[in-house]
PDB file of N, CA and C in Angstrom:
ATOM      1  N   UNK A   1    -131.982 249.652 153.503  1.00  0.00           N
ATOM      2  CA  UNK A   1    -131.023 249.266 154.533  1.00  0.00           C
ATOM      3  C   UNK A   1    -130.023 250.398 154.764  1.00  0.00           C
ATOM      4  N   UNK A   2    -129.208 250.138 156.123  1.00  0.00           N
ATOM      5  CA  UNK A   2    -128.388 251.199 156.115  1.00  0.00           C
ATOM      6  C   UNK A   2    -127.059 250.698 156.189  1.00  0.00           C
ATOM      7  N   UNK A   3    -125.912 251.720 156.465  1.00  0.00           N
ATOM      8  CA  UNK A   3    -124.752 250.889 157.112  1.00  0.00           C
ATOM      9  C   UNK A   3    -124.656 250.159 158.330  1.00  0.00           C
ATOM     10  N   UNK A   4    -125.394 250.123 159.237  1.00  0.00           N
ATOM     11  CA  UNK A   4    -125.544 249.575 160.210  1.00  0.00           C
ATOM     12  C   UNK A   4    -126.448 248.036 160.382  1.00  0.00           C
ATOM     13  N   UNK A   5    -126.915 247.875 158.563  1.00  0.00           N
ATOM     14  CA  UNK A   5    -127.258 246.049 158.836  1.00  0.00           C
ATOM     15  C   UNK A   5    -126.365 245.590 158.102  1.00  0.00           C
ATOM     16  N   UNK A   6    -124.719 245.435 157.877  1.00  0.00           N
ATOM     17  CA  UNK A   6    -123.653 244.908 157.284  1.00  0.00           C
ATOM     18  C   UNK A   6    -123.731 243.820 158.407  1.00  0.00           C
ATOM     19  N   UNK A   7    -123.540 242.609 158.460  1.00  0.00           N
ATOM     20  CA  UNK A   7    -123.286 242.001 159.440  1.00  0.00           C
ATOM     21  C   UNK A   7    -122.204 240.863 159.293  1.00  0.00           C
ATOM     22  N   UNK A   8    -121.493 240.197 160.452  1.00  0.00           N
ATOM     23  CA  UNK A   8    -120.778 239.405 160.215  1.00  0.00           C
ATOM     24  C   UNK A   8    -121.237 237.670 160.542  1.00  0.00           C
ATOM     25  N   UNK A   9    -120.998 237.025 159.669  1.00  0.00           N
ATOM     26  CA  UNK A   9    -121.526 236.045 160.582  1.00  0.00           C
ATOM     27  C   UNK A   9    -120.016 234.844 160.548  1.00  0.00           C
ATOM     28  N   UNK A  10    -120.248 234.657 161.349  1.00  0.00           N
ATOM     29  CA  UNK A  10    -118.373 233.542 161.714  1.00  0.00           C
ATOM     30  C   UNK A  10    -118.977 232.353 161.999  1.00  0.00           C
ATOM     31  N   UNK A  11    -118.360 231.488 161.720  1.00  0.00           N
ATOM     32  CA  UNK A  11    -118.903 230.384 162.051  1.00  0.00           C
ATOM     33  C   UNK A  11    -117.320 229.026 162.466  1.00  0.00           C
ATOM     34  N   UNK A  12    -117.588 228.390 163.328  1.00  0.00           N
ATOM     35  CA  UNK A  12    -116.081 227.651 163.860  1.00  0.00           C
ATOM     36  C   UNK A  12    -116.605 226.170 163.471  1.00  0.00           C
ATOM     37  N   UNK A  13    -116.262 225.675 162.931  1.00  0.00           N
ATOM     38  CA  UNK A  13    -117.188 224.178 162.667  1.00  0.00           C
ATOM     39  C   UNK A  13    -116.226 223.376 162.209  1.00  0.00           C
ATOM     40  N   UNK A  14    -116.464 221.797 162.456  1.00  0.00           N
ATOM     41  CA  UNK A  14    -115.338 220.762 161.766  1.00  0.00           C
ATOM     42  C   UNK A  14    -115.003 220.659 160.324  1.00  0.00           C
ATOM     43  N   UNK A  15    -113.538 220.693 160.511  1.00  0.00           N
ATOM     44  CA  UNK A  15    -112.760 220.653 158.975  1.00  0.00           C
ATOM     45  C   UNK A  15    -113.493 219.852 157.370  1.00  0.00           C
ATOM     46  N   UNK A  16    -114.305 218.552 158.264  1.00  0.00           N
ATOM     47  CA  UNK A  16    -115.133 217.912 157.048  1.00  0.00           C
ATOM     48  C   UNK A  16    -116.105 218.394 156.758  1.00  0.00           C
ATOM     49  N   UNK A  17    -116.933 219.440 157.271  1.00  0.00           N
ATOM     50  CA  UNK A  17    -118.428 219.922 157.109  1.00  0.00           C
ATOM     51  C   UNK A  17    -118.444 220.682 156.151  1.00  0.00           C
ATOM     52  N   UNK A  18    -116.886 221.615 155.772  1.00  0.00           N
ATOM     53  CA  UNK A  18    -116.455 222.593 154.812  1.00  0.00           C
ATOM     54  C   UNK A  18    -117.410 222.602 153.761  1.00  0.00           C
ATOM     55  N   UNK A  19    -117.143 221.666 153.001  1.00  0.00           N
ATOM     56  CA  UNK A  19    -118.033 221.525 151.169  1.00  0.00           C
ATOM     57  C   UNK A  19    -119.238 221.757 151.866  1.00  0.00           C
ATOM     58  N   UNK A  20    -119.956 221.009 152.756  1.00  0.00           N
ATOM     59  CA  UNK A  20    -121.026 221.099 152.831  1.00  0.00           C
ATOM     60  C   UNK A  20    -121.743 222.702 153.581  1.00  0.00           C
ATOM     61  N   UNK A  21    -120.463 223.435 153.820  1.00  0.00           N
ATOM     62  CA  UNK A  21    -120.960 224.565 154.578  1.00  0.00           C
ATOM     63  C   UNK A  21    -120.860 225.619 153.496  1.00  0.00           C
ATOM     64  N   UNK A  22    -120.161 225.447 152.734  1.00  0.00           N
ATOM     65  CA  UNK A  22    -119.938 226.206 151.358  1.00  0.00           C
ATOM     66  C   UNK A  22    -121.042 226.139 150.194  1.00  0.00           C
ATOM     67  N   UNK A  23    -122.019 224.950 150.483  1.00  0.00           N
ATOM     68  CA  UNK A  23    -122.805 224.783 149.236  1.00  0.00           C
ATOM     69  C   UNK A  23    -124.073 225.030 150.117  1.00  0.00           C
ATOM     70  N   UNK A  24    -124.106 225.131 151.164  1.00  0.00           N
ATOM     71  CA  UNK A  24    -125.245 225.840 151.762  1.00  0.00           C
ATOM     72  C   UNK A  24    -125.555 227.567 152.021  1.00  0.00           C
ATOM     73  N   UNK A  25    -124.203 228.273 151.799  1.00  0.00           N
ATOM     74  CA  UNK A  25    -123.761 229.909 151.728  1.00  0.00           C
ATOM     75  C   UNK A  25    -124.231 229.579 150.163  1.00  0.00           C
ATOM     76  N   UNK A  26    -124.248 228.977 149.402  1.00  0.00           N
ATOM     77  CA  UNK A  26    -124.291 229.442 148.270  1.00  0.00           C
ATOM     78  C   UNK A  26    -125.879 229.029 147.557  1.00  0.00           C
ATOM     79  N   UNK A  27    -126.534 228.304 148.063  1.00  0.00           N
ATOM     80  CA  UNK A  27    -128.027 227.968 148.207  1.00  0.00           C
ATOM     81  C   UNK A  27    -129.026 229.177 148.794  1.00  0.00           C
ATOM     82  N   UNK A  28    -128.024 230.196 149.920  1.00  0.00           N
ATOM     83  CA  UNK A  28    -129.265 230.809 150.465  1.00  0.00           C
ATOM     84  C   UNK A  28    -128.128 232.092 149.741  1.00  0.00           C
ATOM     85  N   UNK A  29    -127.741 232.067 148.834  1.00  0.00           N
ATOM     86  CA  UNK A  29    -126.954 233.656 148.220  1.00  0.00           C
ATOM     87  C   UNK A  29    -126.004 234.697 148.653  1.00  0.00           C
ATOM     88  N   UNK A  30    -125.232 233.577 149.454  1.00  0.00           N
ATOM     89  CA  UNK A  30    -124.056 234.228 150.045  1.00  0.00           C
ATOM     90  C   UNK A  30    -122.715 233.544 149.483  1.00  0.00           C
ATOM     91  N   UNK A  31    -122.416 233.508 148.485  1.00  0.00           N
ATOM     92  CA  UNK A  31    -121.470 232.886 148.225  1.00  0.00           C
ATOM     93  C   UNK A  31    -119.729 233.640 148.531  1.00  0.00           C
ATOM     94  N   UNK A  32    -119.579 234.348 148.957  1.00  0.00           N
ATOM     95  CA  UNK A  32    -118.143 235.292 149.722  1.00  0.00           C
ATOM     96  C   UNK A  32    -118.346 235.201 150.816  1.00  0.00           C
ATOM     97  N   UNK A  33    -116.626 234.305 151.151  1.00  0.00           N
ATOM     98  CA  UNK A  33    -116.408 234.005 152.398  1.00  0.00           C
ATOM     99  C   UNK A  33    -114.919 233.516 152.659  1.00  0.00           C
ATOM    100  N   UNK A  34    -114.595 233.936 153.402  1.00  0.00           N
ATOM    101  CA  UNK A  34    -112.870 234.008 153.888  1.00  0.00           C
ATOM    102  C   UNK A  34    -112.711 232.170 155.131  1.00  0.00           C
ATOM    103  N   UNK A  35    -111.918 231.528 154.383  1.00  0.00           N
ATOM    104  CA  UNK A  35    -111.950 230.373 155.646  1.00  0.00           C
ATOM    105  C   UNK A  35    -110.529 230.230 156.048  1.00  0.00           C
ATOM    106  N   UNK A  36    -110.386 229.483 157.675  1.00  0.00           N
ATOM    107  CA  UNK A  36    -109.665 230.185 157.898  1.00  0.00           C
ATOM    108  C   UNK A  36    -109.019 228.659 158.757  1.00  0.00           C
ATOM    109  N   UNK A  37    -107.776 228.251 158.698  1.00  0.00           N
ATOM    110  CA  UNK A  37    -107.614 226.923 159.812  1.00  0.00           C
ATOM    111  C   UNK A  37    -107.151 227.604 161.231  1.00  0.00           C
ATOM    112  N   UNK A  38    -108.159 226.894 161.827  1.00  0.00           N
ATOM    113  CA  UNK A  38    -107.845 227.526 163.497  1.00  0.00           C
ATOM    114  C   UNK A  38    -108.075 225.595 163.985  1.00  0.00           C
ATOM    115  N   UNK A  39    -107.567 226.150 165.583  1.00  0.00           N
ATOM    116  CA  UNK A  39    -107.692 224.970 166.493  1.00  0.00           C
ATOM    117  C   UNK A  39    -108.222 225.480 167.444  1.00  0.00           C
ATOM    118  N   UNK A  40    -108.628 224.783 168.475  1.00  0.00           N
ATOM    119  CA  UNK A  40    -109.591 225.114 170.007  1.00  0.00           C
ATOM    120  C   UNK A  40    -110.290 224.034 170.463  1.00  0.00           C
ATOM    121  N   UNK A  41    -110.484 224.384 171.688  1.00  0.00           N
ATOM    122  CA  UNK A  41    -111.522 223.203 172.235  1.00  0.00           C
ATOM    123  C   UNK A  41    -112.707 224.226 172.959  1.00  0.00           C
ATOM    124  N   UNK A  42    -113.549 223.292 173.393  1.00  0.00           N
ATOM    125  CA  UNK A  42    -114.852 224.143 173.783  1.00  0.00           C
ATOM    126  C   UNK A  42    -115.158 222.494 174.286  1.00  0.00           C
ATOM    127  N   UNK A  43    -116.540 222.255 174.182  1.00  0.00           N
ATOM    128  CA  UNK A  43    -117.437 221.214 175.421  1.00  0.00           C
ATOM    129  C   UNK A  43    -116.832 219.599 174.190  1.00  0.00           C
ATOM    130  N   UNK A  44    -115.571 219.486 173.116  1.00  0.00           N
ATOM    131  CA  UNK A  44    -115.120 218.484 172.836  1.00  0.00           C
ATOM    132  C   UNK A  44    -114.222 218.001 173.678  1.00  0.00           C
ATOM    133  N   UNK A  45    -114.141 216.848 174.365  1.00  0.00           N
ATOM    134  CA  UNK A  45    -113.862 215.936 174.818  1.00  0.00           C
ATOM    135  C   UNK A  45    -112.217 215.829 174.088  1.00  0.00           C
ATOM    136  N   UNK A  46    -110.846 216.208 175.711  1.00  0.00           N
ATOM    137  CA  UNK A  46    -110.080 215.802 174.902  1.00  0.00           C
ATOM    138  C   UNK A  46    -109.213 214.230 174.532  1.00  0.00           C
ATOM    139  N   UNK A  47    -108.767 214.567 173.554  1.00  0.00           N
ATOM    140  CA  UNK A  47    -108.613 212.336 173.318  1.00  0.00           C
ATOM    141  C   UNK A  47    -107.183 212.072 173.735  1.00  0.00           C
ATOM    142  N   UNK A  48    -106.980 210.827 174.116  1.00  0.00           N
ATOM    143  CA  UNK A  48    -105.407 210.273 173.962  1.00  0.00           C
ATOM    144  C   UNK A  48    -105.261 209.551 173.174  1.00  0.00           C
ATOM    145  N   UNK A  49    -103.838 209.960 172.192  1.00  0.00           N
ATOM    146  CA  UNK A  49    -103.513 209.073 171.080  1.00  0.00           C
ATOM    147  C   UNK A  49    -101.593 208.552 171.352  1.00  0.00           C
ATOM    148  N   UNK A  50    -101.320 208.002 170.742  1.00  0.00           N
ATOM    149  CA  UNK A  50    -100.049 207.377 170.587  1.00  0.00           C
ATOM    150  C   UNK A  50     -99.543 207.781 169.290  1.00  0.00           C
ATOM    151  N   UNK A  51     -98.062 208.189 169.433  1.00  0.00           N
ATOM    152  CA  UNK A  51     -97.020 208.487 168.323  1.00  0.00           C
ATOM    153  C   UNK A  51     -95.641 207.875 168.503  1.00  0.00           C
ATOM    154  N   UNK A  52     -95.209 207.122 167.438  1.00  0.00           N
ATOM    155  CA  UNK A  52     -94.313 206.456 168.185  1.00  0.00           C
ATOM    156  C   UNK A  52     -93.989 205.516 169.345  1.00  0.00           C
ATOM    157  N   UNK A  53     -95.046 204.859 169.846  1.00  0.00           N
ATOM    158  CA  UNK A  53     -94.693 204.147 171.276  1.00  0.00           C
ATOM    159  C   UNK A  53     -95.286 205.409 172.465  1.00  0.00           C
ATOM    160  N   UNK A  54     -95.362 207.123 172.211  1.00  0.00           N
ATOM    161  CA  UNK A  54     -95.540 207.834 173.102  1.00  0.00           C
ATOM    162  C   UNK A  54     -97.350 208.185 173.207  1.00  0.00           C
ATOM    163  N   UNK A  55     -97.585 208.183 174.360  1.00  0.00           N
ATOM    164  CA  UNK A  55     -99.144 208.568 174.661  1.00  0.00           C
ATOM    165  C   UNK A  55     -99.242 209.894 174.522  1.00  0.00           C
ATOM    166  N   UNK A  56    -100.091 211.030 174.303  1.00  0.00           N
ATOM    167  CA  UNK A  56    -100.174 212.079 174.052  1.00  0.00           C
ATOM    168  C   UNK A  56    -101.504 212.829 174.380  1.00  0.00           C
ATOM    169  N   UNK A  57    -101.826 214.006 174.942  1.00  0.00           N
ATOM    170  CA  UNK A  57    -103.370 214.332 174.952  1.00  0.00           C
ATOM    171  C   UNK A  57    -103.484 215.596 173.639  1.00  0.00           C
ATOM    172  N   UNK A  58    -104.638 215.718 172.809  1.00  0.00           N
ATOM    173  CA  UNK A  58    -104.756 216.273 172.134  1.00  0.00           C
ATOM    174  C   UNK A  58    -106.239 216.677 172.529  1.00  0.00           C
ATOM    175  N   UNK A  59    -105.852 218.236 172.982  1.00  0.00           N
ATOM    176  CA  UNK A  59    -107.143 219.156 173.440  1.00  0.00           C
ATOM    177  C   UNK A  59    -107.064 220.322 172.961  1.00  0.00           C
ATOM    178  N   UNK A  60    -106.621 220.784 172.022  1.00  0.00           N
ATOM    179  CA  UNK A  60    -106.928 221.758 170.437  1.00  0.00           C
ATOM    180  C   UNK A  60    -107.146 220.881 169.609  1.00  0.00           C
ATOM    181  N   UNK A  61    -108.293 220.936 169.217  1.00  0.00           N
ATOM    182  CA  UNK A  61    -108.838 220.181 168.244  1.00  0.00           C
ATOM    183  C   UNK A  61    -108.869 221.474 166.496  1.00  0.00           C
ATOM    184  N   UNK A  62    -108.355 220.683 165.227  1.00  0.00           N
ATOM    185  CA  UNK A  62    -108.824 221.391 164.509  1.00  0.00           C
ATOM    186  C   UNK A  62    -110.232 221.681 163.732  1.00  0.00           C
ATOM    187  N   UNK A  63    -110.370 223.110 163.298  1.00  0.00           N
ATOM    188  CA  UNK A  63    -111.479 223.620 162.733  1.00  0.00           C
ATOM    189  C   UNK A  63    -111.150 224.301 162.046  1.00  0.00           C
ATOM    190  N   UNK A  64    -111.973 224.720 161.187  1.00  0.00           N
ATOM    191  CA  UNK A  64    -112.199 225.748 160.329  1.00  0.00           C
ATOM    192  C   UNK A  64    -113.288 226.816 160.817  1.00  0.00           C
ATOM    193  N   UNK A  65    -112.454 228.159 160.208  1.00  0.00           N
ATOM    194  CA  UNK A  65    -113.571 229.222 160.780  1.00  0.00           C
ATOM    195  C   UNK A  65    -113.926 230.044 158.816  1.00  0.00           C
ATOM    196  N   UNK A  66    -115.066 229.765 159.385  1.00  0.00           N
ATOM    197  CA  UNK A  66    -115.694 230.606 158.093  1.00  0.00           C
ATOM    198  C   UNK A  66    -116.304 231.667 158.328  1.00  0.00           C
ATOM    199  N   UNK A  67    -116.048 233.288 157.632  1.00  0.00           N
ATOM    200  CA  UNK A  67    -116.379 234.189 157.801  1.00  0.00           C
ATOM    201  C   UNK A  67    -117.027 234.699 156.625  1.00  0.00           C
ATOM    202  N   UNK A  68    -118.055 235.306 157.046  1.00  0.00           N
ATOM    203  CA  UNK A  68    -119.153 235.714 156.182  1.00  0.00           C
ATOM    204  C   UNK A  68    -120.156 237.153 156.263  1.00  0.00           C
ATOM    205  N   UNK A  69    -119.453 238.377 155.143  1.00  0.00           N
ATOM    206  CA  UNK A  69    -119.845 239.546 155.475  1.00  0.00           C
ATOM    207  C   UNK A  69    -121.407 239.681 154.684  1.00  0.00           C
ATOM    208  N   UNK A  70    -122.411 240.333 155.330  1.00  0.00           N
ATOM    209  CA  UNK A  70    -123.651 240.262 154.512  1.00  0.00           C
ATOM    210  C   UNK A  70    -124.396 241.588 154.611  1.00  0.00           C
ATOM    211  N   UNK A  71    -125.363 241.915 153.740  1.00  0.00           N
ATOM    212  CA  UNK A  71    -126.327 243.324 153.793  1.00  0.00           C
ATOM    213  C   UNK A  71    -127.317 243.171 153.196  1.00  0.00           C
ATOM    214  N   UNK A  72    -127.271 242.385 152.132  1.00  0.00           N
ATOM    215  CA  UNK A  72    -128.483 242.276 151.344  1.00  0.00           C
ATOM    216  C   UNK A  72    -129.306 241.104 151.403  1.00  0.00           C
ATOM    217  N   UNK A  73    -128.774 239.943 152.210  1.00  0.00           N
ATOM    218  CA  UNK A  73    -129.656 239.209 152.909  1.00  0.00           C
ATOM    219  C   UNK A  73    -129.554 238.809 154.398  1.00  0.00           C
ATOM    220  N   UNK A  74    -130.592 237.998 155.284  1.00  0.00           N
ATOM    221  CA  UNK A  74    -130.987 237.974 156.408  1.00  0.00           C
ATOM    222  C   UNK A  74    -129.049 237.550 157.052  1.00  0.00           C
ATOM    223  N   UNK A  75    -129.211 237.673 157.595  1.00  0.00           N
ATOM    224  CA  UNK A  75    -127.730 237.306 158.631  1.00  0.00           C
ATOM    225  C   UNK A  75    -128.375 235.605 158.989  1.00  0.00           C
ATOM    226  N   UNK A  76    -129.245 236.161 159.900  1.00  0.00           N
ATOM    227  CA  UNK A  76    -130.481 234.817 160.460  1.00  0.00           C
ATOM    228  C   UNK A  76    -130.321 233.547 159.225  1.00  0.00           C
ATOM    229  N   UNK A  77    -130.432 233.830 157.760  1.00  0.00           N
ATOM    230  CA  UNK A  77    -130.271 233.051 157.014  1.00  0.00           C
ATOM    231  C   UNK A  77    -129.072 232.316 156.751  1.00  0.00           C
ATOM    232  N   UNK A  78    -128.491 233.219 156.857  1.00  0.00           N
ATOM    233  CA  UNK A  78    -127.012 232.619 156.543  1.00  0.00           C
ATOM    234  C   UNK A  78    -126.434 231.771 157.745  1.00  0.00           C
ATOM    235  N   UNK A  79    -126.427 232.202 159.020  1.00  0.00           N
ATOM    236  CA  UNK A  79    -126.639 231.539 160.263  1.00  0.00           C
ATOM    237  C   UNK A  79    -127.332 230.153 160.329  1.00  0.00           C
ATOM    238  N   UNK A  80    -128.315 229.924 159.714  1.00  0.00           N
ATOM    239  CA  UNK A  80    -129.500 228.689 159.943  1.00  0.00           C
ATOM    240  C   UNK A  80    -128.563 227.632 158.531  1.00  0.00           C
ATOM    241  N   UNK A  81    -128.147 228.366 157.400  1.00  0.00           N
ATOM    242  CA  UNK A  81    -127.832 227.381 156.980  1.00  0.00           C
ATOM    243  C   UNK A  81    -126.482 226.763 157.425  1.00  0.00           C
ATOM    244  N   UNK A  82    -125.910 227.826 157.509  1.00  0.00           N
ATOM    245  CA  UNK A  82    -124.153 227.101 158.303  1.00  0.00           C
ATOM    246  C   UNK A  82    -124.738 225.679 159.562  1.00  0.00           C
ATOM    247  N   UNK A  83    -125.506 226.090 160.135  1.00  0.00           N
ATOM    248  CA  UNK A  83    -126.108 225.491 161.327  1.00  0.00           C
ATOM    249  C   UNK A  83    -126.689 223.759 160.583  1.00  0.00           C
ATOM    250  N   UNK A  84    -127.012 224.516 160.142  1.00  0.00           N
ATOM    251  CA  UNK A  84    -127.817 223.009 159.130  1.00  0.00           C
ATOM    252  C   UNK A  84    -126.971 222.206 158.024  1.00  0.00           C
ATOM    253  N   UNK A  85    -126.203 222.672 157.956  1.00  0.00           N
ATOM    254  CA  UNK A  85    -125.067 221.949 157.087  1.00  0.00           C
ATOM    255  C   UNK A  85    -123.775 221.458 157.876  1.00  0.00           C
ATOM    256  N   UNK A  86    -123.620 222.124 159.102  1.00  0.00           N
ATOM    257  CA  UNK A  86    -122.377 221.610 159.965  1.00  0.00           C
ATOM    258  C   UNK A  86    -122.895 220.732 160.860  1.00  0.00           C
ATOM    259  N   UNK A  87    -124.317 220.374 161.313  1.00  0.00           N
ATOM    260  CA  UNK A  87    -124.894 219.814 162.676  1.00  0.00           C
ATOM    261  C   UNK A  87    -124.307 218.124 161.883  1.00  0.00           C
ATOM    262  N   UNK A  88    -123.642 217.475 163.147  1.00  0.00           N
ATOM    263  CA  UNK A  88    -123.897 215.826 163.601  1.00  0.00           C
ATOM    264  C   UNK A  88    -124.394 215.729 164.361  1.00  0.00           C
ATOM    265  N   UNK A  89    -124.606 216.401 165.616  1.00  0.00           N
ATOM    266  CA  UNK A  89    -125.476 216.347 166.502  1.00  0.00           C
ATOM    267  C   UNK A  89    -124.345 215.529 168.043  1.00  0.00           C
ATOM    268  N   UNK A  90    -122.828 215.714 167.856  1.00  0.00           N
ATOM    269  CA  UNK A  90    -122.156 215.239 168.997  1.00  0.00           C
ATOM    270  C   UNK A  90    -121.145 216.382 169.205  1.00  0.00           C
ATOM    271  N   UNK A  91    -120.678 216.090 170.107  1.00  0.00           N
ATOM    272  CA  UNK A  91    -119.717 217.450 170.778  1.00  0.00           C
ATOM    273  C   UNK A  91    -118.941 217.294 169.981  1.00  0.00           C
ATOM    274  N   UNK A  92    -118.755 219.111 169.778  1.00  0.00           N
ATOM    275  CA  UNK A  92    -117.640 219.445 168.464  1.00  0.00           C
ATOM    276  C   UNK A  92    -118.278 220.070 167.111  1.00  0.00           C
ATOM    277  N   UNK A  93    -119.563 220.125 167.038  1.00  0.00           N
ATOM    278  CA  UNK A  93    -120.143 220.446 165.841  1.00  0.00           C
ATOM    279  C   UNK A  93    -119.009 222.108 165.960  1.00  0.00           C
ATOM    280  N   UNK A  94    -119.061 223.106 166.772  1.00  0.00           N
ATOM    281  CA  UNK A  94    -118.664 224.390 166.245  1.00  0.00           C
ATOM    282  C   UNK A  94    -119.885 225.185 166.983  1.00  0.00           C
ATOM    283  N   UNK A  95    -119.750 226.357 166.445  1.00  0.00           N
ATOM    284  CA  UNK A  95    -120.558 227.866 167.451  1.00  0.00           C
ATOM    285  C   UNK A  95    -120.542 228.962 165.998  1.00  0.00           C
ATOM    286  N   UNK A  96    -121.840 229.268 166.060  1.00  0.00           N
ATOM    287  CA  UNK A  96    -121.891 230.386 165.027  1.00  0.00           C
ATOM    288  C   UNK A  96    -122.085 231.841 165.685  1.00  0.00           C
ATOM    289  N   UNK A  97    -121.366 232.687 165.103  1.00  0.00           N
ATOM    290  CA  UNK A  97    -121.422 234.086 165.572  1.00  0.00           C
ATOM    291  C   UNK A  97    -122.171 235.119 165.218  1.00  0.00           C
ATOM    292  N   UNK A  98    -123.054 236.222 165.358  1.00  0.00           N
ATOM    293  CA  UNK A  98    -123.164 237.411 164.489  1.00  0.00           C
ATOM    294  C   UNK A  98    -123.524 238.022 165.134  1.00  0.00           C
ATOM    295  N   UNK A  99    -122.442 239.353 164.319  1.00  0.00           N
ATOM    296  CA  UNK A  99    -121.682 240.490 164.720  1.00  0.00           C
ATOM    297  C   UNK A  99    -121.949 241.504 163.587  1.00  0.00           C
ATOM    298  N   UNK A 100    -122.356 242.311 164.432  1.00  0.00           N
ATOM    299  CA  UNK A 100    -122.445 244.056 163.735  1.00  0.00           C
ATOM    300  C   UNK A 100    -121.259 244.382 162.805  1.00  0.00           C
ATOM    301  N   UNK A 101    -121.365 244.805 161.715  1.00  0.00           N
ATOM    302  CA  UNK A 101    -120.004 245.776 161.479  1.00  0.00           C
ATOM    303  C   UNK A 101    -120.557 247.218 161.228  1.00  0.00           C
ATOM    304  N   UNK A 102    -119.203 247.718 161.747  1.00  0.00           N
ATOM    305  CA  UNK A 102    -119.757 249.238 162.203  1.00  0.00           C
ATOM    306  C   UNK A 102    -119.769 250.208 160.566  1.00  0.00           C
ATOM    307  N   UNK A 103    -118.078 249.242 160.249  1.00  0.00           N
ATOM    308  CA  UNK A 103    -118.179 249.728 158.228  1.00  0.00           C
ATOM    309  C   UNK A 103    -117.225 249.112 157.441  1.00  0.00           C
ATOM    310  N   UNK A 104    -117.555 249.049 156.627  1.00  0.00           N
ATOM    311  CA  UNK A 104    -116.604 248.258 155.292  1.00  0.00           C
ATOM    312  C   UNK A 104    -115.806 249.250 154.303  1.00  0.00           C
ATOM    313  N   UNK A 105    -115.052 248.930 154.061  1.00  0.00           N
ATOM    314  CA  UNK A 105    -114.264 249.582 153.055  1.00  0.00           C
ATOM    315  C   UNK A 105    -114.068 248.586 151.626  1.00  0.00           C
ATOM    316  N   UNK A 106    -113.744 249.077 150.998  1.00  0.00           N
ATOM    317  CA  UNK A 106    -113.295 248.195 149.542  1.00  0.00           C
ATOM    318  C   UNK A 106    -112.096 249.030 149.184  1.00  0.00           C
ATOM    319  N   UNK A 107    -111.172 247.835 149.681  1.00  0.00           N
ATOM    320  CA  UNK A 107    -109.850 248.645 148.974  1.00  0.00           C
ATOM    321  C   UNK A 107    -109.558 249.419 147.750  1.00  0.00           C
ATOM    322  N   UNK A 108    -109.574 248.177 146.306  1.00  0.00           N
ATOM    323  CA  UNK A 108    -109.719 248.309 144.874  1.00  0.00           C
ATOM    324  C   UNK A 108    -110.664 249.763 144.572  1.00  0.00           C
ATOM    325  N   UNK A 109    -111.647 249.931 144.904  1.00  0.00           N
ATOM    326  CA  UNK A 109    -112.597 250.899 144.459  1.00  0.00           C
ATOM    327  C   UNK A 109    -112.697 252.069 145.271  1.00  0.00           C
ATOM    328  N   UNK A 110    -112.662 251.973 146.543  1.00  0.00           N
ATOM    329  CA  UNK A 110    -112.763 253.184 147.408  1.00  0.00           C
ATOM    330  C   UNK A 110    -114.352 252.817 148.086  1.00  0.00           C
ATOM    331  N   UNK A 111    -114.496 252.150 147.681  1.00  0.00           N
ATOM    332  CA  UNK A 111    -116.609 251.982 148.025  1.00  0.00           C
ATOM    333  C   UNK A 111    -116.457 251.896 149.481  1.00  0.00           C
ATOM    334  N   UNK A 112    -117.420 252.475 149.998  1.00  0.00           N
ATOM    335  CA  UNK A 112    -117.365 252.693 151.755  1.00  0.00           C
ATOM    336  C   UNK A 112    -119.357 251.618 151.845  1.00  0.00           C
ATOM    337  N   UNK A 113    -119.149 251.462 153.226  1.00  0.00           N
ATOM    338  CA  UNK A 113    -120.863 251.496 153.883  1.00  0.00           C
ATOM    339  C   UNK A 113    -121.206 249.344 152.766  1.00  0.00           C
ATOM    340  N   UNK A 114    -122.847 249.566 152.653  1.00  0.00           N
ATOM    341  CA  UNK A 114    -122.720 248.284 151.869  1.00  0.00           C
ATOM    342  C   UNK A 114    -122.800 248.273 150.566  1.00  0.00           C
ATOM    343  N   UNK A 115    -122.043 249.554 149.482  1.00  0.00           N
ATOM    344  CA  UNK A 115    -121.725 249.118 148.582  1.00  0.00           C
ATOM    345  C   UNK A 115    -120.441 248.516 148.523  1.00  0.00           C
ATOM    346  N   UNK A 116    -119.168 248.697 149.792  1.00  0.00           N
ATOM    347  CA  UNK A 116    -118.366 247.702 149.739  1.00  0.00           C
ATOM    348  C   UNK A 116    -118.456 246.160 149.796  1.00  0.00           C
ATOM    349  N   UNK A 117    -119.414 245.659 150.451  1.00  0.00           N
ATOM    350  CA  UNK A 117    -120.086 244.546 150.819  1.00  0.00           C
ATOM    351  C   UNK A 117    -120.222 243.602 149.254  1.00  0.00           C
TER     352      UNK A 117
END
């Protein structure tokens, strides 16, 4: 491999799928990964709720984004399992990403390319 198959794979998926998206990175041998609380909407439906007596629309919905740097196995893999561990199959599951990295560094050590990885 070279420096140029480091890849990223991101993944935006609901806050409860977490454990289950974590024990699937770690089934196909990716266990390092940065998570992250974000909000957004995309094709989820936004809801009205009540606080206090007041009606309200809530269209940032929260998620979690999990990021996941890889070299020594498939990206594709790591991708299929996030996919397979976050699916309910209704609007809102999340969107998986992957993305090139051009290079890695390792702070602690100095390691450049994918021995930082």
């Amino acid at each position: 491999m070279t420096e140029s198959d480091i890849e990223l794979v991101m993944a935006v998926i609901r806050p409860d799928k977490l454990s289950e998206a974590k024990q699937a990175l770690a089934e196909v041998g990716a266990p390092s990964l940065t998570v992250t609380d974000v909000s957004g909407r995309g094709s989820q439906p936004a809801m009205t709720e009540q606080w206090r007596g007041e009606e309200y629309t809530v269209d940032l919905h929260q998620k979690v984004k999990i990021e996941c740097v890889v070299s020594d196995i498939p990206a594709e893999d790591v991708a299929e399992a996030l996919r397979e561990a976050a699916h309910t199959g209704e609007p809102g599951d999340g969107k998986i990403f992957v993305i090139p990295v051009a290079e890695a560094y390792q702070i602690r050590t100095g390691d450049v390319g994918i021995d930082a990885v």
